[in-house]
C-alpha atoms as a PDB file:
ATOM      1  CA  UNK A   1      26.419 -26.434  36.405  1.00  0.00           C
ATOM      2  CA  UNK A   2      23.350 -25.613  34.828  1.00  0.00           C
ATOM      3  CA  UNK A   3      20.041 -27.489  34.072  1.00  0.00           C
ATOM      4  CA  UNK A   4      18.445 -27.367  31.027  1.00  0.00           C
ATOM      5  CA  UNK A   5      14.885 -27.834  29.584  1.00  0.00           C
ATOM      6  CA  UNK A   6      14.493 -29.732  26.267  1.00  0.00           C
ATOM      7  CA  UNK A   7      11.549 -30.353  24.295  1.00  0.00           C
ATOM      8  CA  UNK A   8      11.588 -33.643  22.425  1.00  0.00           C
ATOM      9  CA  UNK A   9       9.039 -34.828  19.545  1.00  0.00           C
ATOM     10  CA  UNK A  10       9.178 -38.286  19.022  1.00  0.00           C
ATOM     11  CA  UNK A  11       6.966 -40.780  17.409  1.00  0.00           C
ATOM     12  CA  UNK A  12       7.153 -44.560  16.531  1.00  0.00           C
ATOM     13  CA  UNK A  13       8.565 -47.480  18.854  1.00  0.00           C
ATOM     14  CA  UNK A  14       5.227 -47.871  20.990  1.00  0.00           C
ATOM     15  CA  UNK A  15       2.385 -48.733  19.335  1.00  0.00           C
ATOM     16  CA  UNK A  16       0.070 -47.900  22.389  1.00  0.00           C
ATOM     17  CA  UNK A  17       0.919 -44.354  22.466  1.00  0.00           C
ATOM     18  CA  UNK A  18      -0.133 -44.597  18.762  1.00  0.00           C
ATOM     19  CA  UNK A  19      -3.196 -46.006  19.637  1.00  0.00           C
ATOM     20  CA  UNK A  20      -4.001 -42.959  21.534  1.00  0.00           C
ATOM     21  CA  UNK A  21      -2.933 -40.062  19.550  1.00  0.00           C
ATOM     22  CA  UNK A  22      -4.351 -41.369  16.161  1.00  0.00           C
ATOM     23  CA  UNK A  23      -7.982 -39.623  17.413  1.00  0.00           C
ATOM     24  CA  UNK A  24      -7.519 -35.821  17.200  1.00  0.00           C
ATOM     25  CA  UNK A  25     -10.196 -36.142  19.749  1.00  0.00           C
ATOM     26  CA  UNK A  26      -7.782 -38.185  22.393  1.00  0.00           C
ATOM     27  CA  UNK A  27      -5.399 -36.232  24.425  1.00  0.00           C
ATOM     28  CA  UNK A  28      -2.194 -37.782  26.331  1.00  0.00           C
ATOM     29  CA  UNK A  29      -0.328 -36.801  29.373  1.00  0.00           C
ATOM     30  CA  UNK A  30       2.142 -38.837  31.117  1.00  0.00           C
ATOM     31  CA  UNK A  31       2.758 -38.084  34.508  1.00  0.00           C
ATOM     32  CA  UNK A  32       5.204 -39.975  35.756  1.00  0.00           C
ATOM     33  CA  UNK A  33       7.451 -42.915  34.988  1.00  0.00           C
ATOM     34  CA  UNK A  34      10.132 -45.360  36.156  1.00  0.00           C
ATOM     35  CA  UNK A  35      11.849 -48.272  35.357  1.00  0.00           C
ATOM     36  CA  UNK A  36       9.625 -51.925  35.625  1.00  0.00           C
ATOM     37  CA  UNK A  37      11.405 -55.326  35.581  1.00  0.00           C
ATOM     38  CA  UNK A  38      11.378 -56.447  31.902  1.00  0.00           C
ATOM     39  CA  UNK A  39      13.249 -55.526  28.842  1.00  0.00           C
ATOM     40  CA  UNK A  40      12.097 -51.660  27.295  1.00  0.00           C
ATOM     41  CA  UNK A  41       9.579 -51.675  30.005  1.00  0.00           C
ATOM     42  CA  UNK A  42       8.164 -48.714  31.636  1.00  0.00           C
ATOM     43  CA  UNK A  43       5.749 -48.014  34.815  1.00  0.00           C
ATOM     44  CA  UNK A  44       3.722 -44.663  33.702  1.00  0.00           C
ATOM     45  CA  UNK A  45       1.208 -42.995  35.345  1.00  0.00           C
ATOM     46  CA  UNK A  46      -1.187 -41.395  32.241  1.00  0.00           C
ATOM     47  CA  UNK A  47      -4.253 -38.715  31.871  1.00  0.00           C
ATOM     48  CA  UNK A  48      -6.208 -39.413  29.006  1.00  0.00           C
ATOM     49  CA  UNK A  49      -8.599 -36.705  27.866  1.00  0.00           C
ATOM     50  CA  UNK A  50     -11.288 -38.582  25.477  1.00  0.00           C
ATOM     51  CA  UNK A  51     -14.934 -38.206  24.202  1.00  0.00           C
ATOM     52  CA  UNK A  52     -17.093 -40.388  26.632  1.00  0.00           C
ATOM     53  CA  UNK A  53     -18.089 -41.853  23.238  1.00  0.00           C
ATOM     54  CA  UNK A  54     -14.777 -42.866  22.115  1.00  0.00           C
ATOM     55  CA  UNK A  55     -13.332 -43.853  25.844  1.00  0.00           C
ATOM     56  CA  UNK A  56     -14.585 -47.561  25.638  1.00  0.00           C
ATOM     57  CA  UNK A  57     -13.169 -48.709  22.759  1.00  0.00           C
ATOM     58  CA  UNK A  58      -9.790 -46.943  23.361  1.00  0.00           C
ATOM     59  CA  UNK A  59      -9.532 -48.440  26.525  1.00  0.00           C
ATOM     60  CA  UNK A  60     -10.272 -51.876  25.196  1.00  0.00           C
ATOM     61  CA  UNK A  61      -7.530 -51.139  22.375  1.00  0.00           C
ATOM     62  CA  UNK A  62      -4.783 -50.073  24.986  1.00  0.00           C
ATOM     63  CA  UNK A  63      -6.029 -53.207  26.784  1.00  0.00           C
ATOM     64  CA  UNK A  64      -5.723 -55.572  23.944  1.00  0.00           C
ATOM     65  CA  UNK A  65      -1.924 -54.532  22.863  1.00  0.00           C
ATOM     66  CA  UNK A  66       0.386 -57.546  23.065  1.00  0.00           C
ATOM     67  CA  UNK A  67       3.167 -54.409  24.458  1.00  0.00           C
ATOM     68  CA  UNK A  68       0.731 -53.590  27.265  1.00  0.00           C
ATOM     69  CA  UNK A  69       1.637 -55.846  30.045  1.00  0.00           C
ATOM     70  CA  UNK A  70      -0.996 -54.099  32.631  1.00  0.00           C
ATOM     71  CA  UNK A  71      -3.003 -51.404  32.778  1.00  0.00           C
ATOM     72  CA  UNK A  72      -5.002 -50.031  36.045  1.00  0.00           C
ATOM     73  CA  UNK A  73      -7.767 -47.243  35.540  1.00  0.00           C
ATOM     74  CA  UNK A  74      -7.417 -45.080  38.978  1.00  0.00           C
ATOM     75  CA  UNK A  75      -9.727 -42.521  38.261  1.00  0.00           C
ATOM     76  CA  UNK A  76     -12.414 -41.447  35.713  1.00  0.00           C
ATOM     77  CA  UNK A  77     -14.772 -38.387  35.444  1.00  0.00           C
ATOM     78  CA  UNK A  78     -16.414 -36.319  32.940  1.00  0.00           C
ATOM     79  CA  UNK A  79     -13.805 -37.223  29.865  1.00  0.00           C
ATOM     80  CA  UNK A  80     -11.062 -37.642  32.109  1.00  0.00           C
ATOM     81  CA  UNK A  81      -8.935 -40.984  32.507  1.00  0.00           C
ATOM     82  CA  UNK A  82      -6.255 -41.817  34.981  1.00  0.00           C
ATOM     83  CA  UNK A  83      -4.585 -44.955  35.095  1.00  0.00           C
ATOM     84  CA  UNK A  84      -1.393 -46.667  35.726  1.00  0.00           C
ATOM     85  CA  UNK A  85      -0.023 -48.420  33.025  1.00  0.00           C
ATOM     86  CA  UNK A  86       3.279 -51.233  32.687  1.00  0.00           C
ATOM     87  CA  UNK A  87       4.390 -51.554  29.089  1.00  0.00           C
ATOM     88  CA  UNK A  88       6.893 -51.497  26.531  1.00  0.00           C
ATOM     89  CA  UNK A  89       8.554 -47.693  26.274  1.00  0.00           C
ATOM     90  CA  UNK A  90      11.478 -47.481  24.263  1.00  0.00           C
ATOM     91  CA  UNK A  91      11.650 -43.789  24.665  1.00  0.00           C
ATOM     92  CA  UNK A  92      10.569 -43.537  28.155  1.00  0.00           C
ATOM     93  CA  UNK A  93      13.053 -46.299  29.047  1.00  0.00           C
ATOM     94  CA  UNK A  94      15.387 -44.566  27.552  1.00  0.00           C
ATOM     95  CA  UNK A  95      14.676 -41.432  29.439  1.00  0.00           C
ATOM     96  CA  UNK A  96      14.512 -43.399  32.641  1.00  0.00           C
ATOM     97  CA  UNK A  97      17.828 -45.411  32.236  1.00  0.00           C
ATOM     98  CA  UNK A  98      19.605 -41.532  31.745  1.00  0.00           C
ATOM     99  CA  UNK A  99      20.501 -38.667  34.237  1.00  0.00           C
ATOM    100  CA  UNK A 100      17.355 -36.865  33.156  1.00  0.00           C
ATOM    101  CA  UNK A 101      14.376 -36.458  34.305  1.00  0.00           C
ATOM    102  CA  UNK A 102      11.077 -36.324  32.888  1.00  0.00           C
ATOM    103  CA  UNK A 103       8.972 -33.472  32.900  1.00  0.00           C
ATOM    104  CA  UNK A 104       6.046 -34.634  31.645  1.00  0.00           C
ATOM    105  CA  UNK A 105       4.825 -35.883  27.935  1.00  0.00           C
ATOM    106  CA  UNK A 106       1.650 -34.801  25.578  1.00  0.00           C
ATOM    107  CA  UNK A 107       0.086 -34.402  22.740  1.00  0.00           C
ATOM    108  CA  UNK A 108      -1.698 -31.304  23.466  1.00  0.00           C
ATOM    109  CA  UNK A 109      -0.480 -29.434  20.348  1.00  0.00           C
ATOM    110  CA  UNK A 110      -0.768 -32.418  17.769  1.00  0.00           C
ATOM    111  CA  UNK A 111      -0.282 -35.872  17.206  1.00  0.00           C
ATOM    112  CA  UNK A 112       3.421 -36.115  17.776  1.00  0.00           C
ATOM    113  CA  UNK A 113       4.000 -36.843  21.641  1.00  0.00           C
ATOM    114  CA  UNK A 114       6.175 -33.944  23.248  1.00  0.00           C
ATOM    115  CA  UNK A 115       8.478 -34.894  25.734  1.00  0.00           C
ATOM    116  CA  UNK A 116       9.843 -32.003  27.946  1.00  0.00           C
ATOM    117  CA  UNK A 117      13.200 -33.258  30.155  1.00  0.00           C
ATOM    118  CA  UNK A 118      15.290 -31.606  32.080  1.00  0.00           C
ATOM    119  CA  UNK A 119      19.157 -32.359  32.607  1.00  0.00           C
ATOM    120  CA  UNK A 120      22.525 -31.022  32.588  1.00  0.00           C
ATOM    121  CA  UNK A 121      24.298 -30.386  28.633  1.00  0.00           C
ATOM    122  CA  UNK A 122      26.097 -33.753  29.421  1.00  0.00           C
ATOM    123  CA  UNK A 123      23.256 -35.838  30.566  1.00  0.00           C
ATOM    124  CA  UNK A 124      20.353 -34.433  27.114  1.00  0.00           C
ATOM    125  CA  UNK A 125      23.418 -35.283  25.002  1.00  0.00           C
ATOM    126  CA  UNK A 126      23.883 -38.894  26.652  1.00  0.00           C
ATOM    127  CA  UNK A 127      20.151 -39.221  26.092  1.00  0.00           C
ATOM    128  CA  UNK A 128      19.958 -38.090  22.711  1.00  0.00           C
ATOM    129  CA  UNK A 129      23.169 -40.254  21.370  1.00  0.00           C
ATOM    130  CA  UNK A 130      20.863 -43.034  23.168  1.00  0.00           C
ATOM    131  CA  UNK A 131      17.798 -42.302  21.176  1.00  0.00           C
ATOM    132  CA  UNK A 132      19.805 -41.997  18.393  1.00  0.00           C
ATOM    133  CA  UNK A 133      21.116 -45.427  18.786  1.00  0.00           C
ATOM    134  CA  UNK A 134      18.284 -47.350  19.448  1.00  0.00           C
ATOM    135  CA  UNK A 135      16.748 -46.009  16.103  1.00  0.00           C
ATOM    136  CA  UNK A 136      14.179 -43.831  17.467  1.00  0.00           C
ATOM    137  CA  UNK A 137      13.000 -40.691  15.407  1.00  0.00           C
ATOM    138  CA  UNK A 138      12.923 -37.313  17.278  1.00  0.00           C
ATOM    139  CA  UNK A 139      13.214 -33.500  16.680  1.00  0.00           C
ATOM    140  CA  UNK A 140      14.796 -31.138  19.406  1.00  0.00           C
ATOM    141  CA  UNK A 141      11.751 -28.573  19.231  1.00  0.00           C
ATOM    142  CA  UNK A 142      13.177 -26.459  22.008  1.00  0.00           C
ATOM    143  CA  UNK A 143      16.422 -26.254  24.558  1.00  0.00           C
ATOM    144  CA  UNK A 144      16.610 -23.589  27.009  1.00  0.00           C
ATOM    145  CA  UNK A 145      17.963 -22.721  30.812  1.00  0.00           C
ATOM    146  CA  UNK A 146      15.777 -23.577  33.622  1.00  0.00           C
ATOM    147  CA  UNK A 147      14.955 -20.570  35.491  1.00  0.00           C
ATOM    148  CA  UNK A 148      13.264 -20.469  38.638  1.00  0.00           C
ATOM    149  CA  UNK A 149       9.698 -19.837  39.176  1.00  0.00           C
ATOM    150  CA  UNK A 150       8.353 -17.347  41.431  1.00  0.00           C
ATOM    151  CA  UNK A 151       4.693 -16.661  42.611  1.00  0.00           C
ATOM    152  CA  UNK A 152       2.754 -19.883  40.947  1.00  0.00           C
ATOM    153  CA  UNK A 153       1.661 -22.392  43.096  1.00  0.00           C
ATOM    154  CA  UNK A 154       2.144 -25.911  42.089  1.00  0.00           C
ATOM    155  CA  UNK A 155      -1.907 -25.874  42.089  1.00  0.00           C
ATOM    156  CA  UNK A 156      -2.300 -22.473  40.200  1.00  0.00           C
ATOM    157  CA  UNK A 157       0.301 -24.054  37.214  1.00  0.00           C
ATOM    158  CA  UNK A 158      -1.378 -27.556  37.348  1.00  0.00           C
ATOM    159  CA  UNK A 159      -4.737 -25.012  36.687  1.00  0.00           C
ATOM    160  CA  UNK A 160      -2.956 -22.764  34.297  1.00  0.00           C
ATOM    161  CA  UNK A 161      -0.911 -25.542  32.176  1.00  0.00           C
ATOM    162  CA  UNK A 162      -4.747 -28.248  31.706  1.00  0.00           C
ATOM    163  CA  UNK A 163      -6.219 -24.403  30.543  1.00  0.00           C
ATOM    164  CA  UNK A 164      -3.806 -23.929  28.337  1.00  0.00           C
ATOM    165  CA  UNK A 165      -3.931 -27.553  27.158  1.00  0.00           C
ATOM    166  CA  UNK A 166      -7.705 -27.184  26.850  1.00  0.00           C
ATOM    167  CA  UNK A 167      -7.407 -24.775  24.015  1.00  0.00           C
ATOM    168  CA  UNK A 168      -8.690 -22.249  27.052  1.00  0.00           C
ATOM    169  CA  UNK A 169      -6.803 -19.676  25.717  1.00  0.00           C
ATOM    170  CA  UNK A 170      -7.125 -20.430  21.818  1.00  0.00           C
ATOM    171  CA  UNK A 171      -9.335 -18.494  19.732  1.00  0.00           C
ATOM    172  CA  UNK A 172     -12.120 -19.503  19.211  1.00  0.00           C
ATOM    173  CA  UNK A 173     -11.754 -21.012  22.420  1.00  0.00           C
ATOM    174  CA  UNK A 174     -11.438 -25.173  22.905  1.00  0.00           C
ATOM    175  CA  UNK A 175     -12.974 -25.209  26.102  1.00  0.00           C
ATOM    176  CA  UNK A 176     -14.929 -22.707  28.345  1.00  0.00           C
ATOM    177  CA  UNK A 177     -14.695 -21.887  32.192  1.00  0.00           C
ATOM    178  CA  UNK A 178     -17.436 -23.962  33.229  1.00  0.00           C
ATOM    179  CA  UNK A 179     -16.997 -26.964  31.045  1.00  0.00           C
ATOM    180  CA  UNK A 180     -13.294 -26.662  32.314  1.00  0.00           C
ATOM    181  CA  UNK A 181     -14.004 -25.955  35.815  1.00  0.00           C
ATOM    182  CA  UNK A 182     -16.650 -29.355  35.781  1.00  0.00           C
ATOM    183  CA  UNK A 183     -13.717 -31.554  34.364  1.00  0.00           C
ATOM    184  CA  UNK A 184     -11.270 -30.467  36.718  1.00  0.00           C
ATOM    185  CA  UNK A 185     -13.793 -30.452  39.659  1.00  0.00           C
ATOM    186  CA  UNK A 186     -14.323 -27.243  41.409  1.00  0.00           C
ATOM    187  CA  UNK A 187     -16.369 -24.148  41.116  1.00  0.00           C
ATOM    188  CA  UNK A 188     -16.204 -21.758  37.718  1.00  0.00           C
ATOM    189  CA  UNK A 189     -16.167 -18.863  40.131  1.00  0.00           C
ATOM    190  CA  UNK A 190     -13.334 -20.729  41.401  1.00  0.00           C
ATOM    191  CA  UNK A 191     -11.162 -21.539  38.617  1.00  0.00           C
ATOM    192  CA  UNK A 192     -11.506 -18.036  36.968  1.00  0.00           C
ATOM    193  CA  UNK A 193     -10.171 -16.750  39.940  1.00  0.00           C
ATOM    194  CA  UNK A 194      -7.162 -18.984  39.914  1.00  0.00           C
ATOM    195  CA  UNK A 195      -6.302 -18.345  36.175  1.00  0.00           C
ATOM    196  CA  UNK A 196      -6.534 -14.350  36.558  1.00  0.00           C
ATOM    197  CA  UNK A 197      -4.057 -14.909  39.320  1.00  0.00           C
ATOM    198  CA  UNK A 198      -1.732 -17.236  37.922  1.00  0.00           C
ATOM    199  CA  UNK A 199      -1.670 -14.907  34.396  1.00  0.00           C
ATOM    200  CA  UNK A 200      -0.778 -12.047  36.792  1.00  0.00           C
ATOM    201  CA  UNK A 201       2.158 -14.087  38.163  1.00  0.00           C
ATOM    202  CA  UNK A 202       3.070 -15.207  34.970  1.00  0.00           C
ATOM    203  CA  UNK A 203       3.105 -11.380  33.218  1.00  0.00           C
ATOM    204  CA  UNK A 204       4.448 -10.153  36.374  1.00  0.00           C
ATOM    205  CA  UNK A 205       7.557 -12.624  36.332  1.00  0.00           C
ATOM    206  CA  UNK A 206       7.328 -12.085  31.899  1.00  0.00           C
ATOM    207  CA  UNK A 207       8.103  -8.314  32.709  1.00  0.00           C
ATOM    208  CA  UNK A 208      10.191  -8.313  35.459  1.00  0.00           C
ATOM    209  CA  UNK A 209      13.063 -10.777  33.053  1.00  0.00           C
ATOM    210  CA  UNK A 210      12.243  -8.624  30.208  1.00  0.00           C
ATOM    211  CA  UNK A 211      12.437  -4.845  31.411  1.00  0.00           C
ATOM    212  CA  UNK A 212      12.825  -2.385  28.752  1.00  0.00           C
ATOM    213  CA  UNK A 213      13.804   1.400  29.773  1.00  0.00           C
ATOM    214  CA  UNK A 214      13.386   4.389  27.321  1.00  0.00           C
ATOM    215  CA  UNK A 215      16.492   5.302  25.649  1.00  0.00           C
ATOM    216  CA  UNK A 216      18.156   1.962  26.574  1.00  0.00           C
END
């Protein structure tokens, strides 16, 4: 039986994701999440990428929402928020109540949260018939076979994937080595040794799945 990778754009049904991702500036990421007593809600662990500027009042905001039943900041540096936080998540519940699992959620590439699960055929249908029916809007942006991955580290993709988030790789580029390699805490000599090695394992693995010989 194989397991497959969806990506899932949904917006609406919880207003304090909203509250996030209206500021182009504000960046999401949930981590984690299960299942917390209470109807719809959801335990999350978030990263929150915000202008120091801006963090204060979003904060407050999230704080302030009638859905938000708690909300614990565990960490904060240089932009960077990461908190726990217990609240109403019609989506997430509904991920969490299937046989899928979550892979993690942003907003990296726009407003729209993307959430990327993984599950057997049976189990994204089940979970899409339940979005479906609880009158939640989403677009299947991507569905494809989980493959293993070779070489990467789970610390070299945590480095590669926040890069790539960054706009690291955009052009002209959102972020630069040593702004990136402040907000993630280590060295710049550091991280651009990392991300030369985990784009080598990446190519390396891109090339070997994707051989072309002359003449074939």
């Amino acid at each position: 039986m194989e397991l497959l990778e969806a990506s899932i754009r949904a917006k609406g049904h919880q207003r304090w994701i909203e509250t996030i991702t209206r500021d182009s500036r504000a960046k999401l990421r949930i981590l984690r999440s299960k299942r917390a007593p209470g109807r719809d809600q959801v335990l999350e662990l978030i990263e929150v990428t915000v202008d120091k500027d801006l963090r204060k009042s979003l904060l407050r905001d999230i704080s302030s929402d009638p859905e938000v039943k708690e909300l614990a900041i565990v960490g904060s540096s240089r932009g960077r928020v990461v908190g726990l936080i217990r609240a109403k998540g019609i989506i997430m519940r509904r991920i969490a109540d299937s046989d899928c699992f979550l892979v993690y959620a942003s907003n990296a590439r726009g407003r729209e949260l993307e959430w990327r699960v993984v599950g057997t055929e049976k189990s994204l249908r089940g979970l899409l018939k339940s979005l479906t029916k609880t009158g939640v809007k989403y677009q299947v942006v991507e569905m494809s076979q989980v493959k293993p991955r070779r070489g990467l580290t789970p610390r070299r993709e945590w480095l590669l994937r926040t890069a790539f988030e960054r706009g690291y790789f955009d052009y002209p580029k959102g972020t630069h080595v040593r702004a990136l390699a402040r907000e993630l805490g280590v060295s710049a000599p550091t991280l651009f040794e990392a991300l030369k090695k985990a784009q080598r394992k990446v190519l390396e693995e891109y090339f070997h799945a994707t051989q072309v010989y002359p003449g074939s």
